[in-house]
Protein backbone atom coordinates (compact mmCIF):
# COMPACT_ATOMS: atom_id res chain seq x y z
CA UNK A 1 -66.59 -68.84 -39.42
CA UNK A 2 -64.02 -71.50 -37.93
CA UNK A 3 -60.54 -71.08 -39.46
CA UNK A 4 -60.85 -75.50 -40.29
CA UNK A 5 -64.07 -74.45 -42.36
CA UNK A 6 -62.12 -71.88 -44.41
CA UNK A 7 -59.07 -74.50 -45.03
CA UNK A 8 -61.52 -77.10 -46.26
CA UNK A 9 -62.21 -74.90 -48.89
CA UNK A 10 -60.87 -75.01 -52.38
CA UNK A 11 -58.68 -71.76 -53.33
CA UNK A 12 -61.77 -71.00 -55.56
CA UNK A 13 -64.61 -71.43 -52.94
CA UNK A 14 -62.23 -69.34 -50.24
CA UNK A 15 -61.66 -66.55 -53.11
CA UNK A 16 -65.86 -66.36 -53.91
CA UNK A 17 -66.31 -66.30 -50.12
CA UNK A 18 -63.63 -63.46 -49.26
CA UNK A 19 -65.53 -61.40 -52.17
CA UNK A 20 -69.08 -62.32 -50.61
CA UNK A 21 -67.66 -60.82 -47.36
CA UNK A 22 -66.30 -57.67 -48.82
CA UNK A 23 -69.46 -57.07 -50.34
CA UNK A 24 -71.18 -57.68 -47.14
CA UNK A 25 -68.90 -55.30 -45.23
CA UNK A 26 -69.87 -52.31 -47.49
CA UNK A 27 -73.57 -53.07 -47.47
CA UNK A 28 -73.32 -52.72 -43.69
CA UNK A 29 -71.09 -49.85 -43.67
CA UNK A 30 -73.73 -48.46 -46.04
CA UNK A 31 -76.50 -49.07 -43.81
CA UNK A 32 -74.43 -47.81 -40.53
CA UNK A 33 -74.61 -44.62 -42.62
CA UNK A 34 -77.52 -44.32 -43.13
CA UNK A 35 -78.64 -45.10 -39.49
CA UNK A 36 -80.31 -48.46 -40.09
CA UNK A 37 -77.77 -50.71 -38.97
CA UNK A 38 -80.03 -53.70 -36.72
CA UNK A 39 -76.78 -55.73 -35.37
CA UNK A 40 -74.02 -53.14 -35.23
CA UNK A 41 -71.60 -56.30 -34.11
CA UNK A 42 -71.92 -57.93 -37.52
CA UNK A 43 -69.61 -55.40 -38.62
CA UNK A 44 -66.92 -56.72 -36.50
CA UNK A 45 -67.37 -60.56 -37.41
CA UNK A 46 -67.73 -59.94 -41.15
CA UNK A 47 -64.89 -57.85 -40.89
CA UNK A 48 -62.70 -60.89 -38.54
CA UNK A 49 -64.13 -63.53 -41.52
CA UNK A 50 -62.79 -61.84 -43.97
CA UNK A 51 -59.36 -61.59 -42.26
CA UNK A 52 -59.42 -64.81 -41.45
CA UNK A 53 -59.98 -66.16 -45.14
CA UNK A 54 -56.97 -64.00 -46.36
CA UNK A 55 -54.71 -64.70 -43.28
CA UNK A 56 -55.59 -68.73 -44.83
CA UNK A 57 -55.16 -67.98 -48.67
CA UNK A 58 -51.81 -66.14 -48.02
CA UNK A 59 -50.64 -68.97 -45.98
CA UNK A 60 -51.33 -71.24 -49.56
CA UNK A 61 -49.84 -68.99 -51.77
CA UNK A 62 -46.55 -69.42 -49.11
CA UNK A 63 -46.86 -73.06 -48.91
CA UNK A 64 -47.05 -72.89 -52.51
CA UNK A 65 -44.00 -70.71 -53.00
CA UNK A 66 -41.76 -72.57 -50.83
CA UNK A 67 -42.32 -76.12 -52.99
CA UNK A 68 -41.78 -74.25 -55.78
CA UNK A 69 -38.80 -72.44 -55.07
C-alpha cells in the first residue's frame, strides 16, 4: 500500500483499515505458530502497512493540532 493511497483516505476509512491490518498481523502470527504460514513475507508488508497508516494519521492529528493551537 502506497503512502498517496492511505492519504486519500478519510480519517475513518484509514482508522477501519489500520484495524483490518492489525487483525491481519495476528492471524498470521497465529498461523506462523502453528507452522502453516504459506508467504512468510506477508508478515513484513502487513506489518510496514500498518506503520505506514499510523505514521499518516499521526501526521493529521499534528496538522490538526497546530491550526488549532
Amino acid at each position: 500500500m502506497k503512502p498517496r493511497e492511505i492519504r486519500e483516505m478519510t480519517e475513518a476509512e484509514a482508522q477501519a483499515k489500520l484495524r483490518d491490518l492489525r487483525q491481519e498481523l495476528f492471524n498470521l502470527r497465529l498461523q506462523q505458530q502453528m507452522a502453516r504460514l504459506e508467504r512468510p513475507s506477508r508478515l513484513r508488508e502487513v506489518r510496514r502497512d500498518a506503520a505506514r497508516v499510523e505514521t499518516i494519521l499521526r501526521e493529521r492529528q499534528a496538522v490538526a493540532g497546530t491550526k488549532a493551537g
